[in-house]
C-alpha atoms as a PDB file:
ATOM      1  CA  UNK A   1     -38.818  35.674 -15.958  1.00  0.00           C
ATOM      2  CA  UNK A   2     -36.544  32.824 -17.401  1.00  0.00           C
ATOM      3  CA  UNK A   3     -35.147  33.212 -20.924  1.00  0.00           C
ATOM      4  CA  UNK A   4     -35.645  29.855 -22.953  1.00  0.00           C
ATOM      5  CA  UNK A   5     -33.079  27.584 -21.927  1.00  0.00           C
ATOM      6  CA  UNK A   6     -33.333  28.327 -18.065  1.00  0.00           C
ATOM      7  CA  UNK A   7     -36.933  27.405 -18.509  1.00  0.00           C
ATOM      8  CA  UNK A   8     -36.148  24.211 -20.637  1.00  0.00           C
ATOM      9  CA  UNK A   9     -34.004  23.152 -16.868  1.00  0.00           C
ATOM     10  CA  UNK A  10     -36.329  24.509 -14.969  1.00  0.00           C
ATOM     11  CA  UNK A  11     -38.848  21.677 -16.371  1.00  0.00           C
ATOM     12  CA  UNK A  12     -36.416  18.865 -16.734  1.00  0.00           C
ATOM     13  CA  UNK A  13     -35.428  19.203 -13.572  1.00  0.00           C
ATOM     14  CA  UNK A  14     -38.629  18.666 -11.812  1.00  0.00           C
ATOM     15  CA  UNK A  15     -39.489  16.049  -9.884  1.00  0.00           C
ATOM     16  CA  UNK A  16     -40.382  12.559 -10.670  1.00  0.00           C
ATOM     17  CA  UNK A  17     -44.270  13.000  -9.778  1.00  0.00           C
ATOM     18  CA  UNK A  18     -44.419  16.447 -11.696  1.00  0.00           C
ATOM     19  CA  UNK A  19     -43.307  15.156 -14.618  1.00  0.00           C
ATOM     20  CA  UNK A  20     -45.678  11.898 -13.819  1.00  0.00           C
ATOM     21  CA  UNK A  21     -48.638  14.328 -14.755  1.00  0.00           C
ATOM     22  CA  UNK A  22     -46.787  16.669 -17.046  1.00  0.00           C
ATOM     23  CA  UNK A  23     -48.969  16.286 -20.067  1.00  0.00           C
ATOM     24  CA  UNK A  24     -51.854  14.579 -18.774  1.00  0.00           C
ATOM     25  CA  UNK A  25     -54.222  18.005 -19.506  1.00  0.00           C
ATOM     26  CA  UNK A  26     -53.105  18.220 -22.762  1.00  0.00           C
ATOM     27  CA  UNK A  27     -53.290  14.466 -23.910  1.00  0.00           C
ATOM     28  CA  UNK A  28     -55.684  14.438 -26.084  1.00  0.00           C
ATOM     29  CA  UNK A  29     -54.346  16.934 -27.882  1.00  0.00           C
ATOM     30  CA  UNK A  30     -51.001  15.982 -28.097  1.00  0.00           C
ATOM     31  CA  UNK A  31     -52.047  12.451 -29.691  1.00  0.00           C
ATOM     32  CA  UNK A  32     -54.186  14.976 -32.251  1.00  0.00           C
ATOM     33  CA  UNK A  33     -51.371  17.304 -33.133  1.00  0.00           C
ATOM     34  CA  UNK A  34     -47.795  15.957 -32.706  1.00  0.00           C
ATOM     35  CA  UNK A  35     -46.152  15.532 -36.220  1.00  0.00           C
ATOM     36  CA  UNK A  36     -45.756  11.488 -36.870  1.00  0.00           C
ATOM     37  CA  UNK A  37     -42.414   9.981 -37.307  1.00  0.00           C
ATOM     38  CA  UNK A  38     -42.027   9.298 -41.402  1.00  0.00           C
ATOM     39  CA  UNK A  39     -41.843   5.946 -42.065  1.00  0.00           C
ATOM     40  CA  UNK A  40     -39.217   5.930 -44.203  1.00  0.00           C
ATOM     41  CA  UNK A  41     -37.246   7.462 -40.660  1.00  0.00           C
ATOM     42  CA  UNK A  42     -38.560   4.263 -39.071  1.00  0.00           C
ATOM     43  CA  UNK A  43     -37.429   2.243 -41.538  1.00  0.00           C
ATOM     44  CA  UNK A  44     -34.093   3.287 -41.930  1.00  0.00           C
ATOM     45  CA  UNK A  45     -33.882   2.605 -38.045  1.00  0.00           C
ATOM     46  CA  UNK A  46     -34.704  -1.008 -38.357  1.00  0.00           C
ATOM     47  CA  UNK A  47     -32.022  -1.613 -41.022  1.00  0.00           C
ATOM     48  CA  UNK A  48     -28.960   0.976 -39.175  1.00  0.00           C
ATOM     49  CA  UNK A  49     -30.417  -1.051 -35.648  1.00  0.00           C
ATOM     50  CA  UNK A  50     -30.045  -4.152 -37.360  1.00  0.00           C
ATOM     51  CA  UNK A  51     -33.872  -5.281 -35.917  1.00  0.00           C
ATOM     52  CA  UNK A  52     -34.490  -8.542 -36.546  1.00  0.00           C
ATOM     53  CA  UNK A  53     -38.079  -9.992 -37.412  1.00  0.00           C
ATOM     54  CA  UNK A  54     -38.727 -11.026 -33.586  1.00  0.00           C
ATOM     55  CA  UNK A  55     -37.089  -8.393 -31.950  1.00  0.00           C
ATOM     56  CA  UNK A  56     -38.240  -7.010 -28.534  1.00  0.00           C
ATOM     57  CA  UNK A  57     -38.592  -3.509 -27.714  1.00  0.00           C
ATOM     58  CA  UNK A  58     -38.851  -1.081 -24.266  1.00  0.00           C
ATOM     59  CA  UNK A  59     -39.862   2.241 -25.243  1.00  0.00           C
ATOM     60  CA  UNK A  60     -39.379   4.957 -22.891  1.00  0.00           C
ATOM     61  CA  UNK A  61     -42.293   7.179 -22.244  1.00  0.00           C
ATOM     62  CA  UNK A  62     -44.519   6.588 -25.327  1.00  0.00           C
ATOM     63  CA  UNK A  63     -47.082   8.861 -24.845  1.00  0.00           C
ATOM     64  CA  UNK A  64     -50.804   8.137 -26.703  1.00  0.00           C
ATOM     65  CA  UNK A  65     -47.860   5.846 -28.840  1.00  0.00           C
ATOM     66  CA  UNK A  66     -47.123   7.823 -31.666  1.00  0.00           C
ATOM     67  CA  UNK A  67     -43.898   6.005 -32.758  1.00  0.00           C
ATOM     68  CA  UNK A  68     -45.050   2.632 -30.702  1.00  0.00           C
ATOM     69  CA  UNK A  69     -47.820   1.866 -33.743  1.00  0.00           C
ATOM     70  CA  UNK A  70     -45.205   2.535 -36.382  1.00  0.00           C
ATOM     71  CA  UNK A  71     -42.941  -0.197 -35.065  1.00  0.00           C
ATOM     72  CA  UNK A  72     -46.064  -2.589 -33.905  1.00  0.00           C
ATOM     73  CA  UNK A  73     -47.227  -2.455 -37.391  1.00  0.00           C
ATOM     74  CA  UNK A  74     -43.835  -4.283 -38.374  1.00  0.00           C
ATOM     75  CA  UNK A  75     -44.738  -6.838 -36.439  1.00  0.00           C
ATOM     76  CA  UNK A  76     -42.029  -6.313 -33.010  1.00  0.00           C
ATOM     77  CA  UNK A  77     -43.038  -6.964 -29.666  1.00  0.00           C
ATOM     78  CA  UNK A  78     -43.107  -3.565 -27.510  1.00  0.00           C
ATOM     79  CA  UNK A  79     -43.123  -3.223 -23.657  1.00  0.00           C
ATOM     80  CA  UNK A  80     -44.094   0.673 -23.122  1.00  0.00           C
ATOM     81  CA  UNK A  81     -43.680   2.507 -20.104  1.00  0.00           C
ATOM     82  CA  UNK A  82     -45.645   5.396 -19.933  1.00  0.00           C
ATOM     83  CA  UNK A  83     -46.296   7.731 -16.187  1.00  0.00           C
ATOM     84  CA  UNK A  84     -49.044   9.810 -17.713  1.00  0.00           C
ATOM     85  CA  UNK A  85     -52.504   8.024 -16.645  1.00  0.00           C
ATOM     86  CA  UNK A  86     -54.071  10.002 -19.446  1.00  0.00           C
ATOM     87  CA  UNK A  87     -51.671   9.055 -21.914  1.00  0.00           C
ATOM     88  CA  UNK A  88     -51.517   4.990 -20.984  1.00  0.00           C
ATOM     89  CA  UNK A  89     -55.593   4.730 -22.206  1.00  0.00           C
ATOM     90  CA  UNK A  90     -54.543   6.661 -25.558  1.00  0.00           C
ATOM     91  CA  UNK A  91     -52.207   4.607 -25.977  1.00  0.00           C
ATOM     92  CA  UNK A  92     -54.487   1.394 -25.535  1.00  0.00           C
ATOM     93  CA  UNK A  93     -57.003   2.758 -27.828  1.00  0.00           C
ATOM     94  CA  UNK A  94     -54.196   3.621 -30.502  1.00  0.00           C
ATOM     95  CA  UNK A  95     -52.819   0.109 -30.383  1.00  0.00           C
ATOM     96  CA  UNK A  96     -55.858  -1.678 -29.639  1.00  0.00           C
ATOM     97  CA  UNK A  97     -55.396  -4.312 -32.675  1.00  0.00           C
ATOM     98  CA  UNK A  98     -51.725  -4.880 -31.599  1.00  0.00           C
ATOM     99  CA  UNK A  99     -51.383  -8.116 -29.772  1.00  0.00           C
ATOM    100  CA  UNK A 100     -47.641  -7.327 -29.354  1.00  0.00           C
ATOM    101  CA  UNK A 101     -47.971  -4.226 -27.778  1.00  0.00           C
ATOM    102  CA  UNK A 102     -48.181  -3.558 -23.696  1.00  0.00           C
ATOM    103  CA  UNK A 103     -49.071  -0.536 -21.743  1.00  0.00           C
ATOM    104  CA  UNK A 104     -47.743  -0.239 -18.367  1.00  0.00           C
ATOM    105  CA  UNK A 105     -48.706   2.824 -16.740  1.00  0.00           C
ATOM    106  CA  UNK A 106     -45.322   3.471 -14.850  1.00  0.00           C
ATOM    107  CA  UNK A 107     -42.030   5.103 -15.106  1.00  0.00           C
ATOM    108  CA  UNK A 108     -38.584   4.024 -16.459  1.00  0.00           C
ATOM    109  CA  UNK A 109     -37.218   5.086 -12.904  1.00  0.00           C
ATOM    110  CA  UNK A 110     -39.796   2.913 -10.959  1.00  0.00           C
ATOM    111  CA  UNK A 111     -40.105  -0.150 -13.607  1.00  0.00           C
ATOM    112  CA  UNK A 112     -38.228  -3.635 -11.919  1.00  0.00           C
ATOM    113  CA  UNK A 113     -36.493  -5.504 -14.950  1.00  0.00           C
ATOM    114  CA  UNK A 114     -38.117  -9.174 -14.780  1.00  0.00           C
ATOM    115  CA  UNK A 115     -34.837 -11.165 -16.219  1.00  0.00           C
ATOM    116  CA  UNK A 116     -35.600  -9.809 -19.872  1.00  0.00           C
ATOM    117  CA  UNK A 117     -33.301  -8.612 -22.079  1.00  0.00           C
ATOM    118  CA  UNK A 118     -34.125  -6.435 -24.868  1.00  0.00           C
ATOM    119  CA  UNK A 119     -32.854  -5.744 -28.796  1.00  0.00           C
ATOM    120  CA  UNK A 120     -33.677  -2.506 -28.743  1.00  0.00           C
ATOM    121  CA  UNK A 121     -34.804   0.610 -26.098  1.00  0.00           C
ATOM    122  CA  UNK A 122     -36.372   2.856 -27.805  1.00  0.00           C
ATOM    123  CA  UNK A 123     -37.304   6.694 -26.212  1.00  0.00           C
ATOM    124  CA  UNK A 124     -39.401   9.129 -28.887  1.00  0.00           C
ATOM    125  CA  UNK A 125     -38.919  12.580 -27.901  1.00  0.00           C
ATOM    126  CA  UNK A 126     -38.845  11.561 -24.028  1.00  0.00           C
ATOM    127  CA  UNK A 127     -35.026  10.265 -22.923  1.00  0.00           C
ATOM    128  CA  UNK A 128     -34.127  13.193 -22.000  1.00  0.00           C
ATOM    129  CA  UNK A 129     -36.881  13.471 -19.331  1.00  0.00           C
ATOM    130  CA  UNK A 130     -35.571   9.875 -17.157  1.00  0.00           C
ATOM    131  CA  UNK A 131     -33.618  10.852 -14.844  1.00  0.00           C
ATOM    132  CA  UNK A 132     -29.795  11.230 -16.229  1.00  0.00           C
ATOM    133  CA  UNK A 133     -28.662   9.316 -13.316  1.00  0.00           C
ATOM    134  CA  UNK A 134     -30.451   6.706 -15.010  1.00  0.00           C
ATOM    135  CA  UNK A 135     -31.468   6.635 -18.417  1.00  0.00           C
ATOM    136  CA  UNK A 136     -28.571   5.020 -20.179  1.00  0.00           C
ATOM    137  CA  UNK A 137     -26.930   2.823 -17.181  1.00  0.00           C
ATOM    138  CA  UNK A 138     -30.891   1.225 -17.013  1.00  0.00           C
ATOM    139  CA  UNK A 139     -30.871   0.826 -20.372  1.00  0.00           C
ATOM    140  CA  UNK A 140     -27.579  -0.424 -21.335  1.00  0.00           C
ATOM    141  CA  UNK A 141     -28.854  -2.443 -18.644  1.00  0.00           C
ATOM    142  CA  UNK A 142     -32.016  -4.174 -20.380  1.00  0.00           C
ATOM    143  CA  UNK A 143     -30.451  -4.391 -23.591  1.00  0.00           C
ATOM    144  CA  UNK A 144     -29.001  -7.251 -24.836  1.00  0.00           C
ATOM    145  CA  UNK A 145     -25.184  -8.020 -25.940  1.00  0.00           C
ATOM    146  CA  UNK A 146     -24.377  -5.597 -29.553  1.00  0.00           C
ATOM    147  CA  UNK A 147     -28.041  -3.905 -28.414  1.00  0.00           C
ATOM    148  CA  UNK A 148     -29.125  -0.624 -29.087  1.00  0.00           C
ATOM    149  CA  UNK A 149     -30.644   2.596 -28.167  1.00  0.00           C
ATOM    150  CA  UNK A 150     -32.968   4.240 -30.517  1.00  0.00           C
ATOM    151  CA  UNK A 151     -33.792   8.330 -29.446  1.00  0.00           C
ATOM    152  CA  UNK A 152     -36.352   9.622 -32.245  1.00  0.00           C
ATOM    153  CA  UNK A 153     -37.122  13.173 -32.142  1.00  0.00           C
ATOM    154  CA  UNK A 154     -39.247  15.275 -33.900  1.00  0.00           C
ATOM    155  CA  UNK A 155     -38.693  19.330 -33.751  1.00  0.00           C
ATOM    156  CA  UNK A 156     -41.305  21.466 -33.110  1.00  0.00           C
ATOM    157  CA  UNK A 157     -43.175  22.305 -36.333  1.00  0.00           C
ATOM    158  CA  UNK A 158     -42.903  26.156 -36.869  1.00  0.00           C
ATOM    159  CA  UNK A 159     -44.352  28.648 -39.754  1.00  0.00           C
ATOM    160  CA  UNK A 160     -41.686  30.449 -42.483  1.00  0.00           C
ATOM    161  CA  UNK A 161     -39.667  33.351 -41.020  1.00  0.00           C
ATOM    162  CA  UNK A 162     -42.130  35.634 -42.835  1.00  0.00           C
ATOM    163  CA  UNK A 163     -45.273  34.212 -40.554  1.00  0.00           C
ATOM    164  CA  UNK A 164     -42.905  33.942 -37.546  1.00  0.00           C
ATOM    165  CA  UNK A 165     -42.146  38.059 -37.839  1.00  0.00           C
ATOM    166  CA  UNK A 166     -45.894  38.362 -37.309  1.00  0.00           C
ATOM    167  CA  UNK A 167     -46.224  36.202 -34.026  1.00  0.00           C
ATOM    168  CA  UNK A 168     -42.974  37.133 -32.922  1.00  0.00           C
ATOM    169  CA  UNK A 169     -44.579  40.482 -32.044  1.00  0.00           C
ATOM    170  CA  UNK A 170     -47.283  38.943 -29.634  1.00  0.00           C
ATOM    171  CA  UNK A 171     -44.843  36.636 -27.656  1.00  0.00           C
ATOM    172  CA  UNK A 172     -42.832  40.038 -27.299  1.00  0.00           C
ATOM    173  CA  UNK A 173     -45.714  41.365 -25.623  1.00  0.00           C
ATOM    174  CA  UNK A 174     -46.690  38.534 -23.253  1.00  0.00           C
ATOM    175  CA  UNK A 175     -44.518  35.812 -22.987  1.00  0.00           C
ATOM    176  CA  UNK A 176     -40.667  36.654 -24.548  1.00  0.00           C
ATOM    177  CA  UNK A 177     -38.867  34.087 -22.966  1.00  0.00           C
ATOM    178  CA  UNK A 178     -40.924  31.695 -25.846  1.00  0.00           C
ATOM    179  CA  UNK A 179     -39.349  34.217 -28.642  1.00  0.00           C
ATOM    180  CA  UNK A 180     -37.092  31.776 -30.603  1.00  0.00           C
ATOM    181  CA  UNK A 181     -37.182  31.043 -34.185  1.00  0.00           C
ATOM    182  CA  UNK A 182     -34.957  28.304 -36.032  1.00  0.00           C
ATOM    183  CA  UNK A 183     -34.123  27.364 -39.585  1.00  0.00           C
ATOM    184  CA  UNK A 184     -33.406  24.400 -41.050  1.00  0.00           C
ATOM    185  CA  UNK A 185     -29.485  24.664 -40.015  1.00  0.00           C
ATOM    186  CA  UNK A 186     -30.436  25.570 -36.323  1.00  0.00           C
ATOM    187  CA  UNK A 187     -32.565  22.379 -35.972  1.00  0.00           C
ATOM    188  CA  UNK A 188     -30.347  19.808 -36.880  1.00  0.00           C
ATOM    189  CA  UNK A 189     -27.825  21.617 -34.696  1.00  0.00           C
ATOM    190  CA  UNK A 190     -29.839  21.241 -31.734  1.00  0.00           C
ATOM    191  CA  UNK A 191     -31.142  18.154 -32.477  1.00  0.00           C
ATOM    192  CA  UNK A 192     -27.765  16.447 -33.203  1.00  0.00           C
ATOM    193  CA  UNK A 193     -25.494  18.060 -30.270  1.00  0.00           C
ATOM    194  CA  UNK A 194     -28.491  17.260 -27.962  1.00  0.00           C
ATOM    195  CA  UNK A 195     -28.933  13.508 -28.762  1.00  0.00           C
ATOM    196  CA  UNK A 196     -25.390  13.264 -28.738  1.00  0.00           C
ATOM    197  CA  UNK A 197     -24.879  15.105 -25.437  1.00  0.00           C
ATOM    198  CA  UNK A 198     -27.285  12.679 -23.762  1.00  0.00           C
ATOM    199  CA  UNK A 199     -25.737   9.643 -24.912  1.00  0.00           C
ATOM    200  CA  UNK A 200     -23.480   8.543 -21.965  1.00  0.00           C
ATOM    201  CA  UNK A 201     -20.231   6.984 -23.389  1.00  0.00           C
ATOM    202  CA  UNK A 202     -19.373   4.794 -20.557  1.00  0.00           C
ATOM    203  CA  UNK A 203     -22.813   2.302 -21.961  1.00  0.00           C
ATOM    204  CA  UNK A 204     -23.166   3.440 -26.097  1.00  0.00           C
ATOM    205  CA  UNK A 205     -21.042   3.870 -28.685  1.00  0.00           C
ATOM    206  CA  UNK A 206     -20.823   3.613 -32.448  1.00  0.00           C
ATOM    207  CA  UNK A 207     -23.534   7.408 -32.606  1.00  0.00           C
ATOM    208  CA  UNK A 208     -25.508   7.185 -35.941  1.00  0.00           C
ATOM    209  CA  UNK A 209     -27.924   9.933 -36.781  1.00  0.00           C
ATOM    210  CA  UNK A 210     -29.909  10.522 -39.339  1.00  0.00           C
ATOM    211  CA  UNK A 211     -32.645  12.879 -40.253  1.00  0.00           C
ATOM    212  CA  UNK A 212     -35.712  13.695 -42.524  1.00  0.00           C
ATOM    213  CA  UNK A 213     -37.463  17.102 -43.356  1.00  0.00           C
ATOM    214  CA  UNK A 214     -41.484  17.243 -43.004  1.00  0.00           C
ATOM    215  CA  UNK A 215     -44.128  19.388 -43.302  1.00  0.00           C
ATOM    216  CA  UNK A 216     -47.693  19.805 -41.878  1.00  0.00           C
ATOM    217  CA  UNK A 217     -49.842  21.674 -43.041  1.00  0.00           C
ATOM    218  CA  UNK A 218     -52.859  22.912 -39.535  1.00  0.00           C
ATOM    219  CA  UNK A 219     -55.957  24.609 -39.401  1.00  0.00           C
ATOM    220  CA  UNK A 220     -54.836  27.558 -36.772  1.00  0.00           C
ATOM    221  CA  UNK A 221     -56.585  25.536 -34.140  1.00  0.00           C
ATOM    222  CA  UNK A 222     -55.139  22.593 -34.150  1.00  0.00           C
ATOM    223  CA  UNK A 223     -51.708  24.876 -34.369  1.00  0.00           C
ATOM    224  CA  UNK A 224     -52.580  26.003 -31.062  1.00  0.00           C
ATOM    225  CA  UNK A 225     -53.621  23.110 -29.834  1.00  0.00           C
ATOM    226  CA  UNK A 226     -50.195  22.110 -30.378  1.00  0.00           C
ATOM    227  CA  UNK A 227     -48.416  24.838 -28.853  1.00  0.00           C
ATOM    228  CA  UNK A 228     -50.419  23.612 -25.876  1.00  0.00           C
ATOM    229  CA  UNK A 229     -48.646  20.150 -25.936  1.00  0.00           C
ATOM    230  CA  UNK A 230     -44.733  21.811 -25.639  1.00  0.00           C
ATOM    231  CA  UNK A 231     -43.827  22.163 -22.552  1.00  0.00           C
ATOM    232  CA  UNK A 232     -42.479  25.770 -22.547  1.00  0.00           C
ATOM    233  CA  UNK A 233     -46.350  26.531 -23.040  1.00  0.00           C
ATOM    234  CA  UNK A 234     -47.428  24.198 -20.617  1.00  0.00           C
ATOM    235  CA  UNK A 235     -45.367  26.183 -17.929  1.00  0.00           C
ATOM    236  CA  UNK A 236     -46.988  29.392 -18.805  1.00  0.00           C
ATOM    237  CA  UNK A 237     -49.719  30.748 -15.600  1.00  0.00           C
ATOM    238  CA  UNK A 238     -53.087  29.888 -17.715  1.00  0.00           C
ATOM    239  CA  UNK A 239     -53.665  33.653 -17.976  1.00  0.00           C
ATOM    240  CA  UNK A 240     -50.654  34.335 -20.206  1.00  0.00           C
ATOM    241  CA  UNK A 241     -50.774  31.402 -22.228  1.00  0.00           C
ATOM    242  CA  UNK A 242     -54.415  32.222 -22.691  1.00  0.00           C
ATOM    243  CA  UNK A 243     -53.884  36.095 -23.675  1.00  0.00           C
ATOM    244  CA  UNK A 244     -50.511  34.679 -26.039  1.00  0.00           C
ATOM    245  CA  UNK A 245     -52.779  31.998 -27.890  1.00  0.00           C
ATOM    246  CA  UNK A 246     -55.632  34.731 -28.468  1.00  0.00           C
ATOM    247  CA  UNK A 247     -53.122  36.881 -29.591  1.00  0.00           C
ATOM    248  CA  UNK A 248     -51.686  34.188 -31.816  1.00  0.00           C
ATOM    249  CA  UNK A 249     -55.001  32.971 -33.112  1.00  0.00           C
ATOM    250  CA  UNK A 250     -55.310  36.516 -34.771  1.00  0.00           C
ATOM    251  CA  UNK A 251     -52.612  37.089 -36.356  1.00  0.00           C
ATOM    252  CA  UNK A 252     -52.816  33.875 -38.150  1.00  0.00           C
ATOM    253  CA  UNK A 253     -56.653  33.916 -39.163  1.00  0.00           C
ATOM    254  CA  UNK A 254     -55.211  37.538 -40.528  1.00  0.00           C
ATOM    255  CA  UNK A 255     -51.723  36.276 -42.080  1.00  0.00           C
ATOM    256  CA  UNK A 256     -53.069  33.036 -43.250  1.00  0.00           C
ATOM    257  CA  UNK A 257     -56.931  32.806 -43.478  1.00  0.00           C
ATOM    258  CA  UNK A 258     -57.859  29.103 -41.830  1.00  0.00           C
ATOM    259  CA  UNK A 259     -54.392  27.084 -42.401  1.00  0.00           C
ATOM    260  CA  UNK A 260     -50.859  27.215 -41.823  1.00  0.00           C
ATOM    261  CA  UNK A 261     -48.171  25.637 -43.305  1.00  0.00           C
ATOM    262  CA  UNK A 262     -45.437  24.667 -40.951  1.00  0.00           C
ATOM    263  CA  UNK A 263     -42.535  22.446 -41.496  1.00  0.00           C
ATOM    264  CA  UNK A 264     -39.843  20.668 -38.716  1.00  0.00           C
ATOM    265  CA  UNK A 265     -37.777  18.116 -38.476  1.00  0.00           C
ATOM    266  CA  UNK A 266     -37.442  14.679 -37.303  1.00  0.00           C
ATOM    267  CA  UNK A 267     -34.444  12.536 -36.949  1.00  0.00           C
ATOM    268  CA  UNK A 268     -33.166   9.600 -34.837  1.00  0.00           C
ATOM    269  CA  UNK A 269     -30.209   8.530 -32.951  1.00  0.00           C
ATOM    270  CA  UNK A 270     -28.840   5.393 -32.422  1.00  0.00           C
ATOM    271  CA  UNK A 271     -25.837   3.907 -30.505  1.00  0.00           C
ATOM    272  CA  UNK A 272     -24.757   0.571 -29.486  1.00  0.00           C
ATOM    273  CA  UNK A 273     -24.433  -1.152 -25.879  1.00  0.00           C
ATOM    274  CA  UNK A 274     -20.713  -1.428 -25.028  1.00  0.00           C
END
């Protein structure tokens, strides 16, 4: 059994038509649950990137395009590239009234640049799953001269250490590679060194980061349902991440009646093209 960060390269490292259909089953329920980006976040990434009123955008993997109808309602043109079948027709029903905003179901890897040249590329919680032979030579590639790169993240939205103590004693039992708790301090660790530590400094430079504290508040089955969208979870044989969320499910109906309270964090990186 891997302990947490063996299993976090275990998944990255898969291969190009795993991670194609990585979160297809759980599509719908990752455009329900995932935390939004706060668009005071999004705004301050406009100013730091410098966006200007026509700008064009690439975004990396958008998913059901969570952060792409944040950045179509301020009126840019997006090109999204999304593998996940699933996730493309989310995403076309979420931006729908956007006439600036296409879908192409494909990845960043297989996607042939047509001559255009981009102001920003923008990746919400999915650079780090292009291939890192890749990611930031492509595109540095795409972007145009002073462009940038724009990584948005949002943490995983966890209860208080009080809550946690509870469930930590059911993922002891079934699954305790998943046992990992972190405050405040520990997320913006891992969120900043990660960023950074993707960022190749042969094609970006000039790192800004910045960050923003949420919180959520989910009935305990929409918490579950997204547990089901992380990948650590997703890995999990369906009988242990079936006896785990049972196991969850009852200690939080008996810890916290029918919602939770859960806060995380989001924050953004951006650097400019060399």
């Amino acid at each position: 059994m891997k302990d947490f960060a063996e299993l976090l390269q275990y998944i990255y490292a898969k291969d190009l038509s795993d991670k194609k259909t990585w979160y297809s089953s759980v599509a719908e329920a990752y455009d329900k649950n995932r935390p939004r980006y706060p668009q005071g976040l999004i705004h301050r990434v406009v100013e730091i990137a410098q966006l200007p009123a026509s700008a064009t955008i690439l975004e990396l993997g958008c998913g059901p395009g969570i952060a792409t109808v944040e950045f179509a309602k301020l009126g840019f043109s997006v090109i999204c590239l999304e593998p996940s079948r699933e996730a493309c027709e989310l995403a076309r029903q979420n931006c729908s009234q956007y006439k600036n905003v296409q879908i192409h179901n494909i990845t960043f890897e297989e996607w042939e640049q047509q001559g255009e040249k981009f102001d920003a590329v923008l990746a919400a919680s999915s650079f780090h799953w292009v291939s890192g032979e890749i990611r930031c030579m492509k595109s540095a590639d795409v972007l145009k001269d002073n462009g940038s790169l724009v990584l948005l993240w949002n943490k995983e939205p966890q209860p208080n250490y009080e809550i946690y103590q509870h469930l930590s004693k059911v993922y002891q039992q079934i699954a305790p590679q998943l046992v990992r708790y972190e405050d405040r301090v520990m997320q913006e660790k891992v969120i900043r060194e990660f960023g950074e530590s993707i960022i190749d400094p042969s094609y970006f430079t000039d790192i800004v980061y910045g960050q923003q504290f949420c919180s959520v508040d989910y009935t305990i089955d929409d918490y579950l349902g997204l547990l089901s969208t992380l990948s650590p979870y997703i890995a999990l044989e369906t009988e242990y991440r079936n006896r785990l969320f049972s196991g969850l499910r009852e200690v939080l109906l008996t810890q916290c009646g029918d919602r939770l309270h859960t806060y995380h964090l989001s924050a953004f990186h951006i650097a400019r093209k060399k």
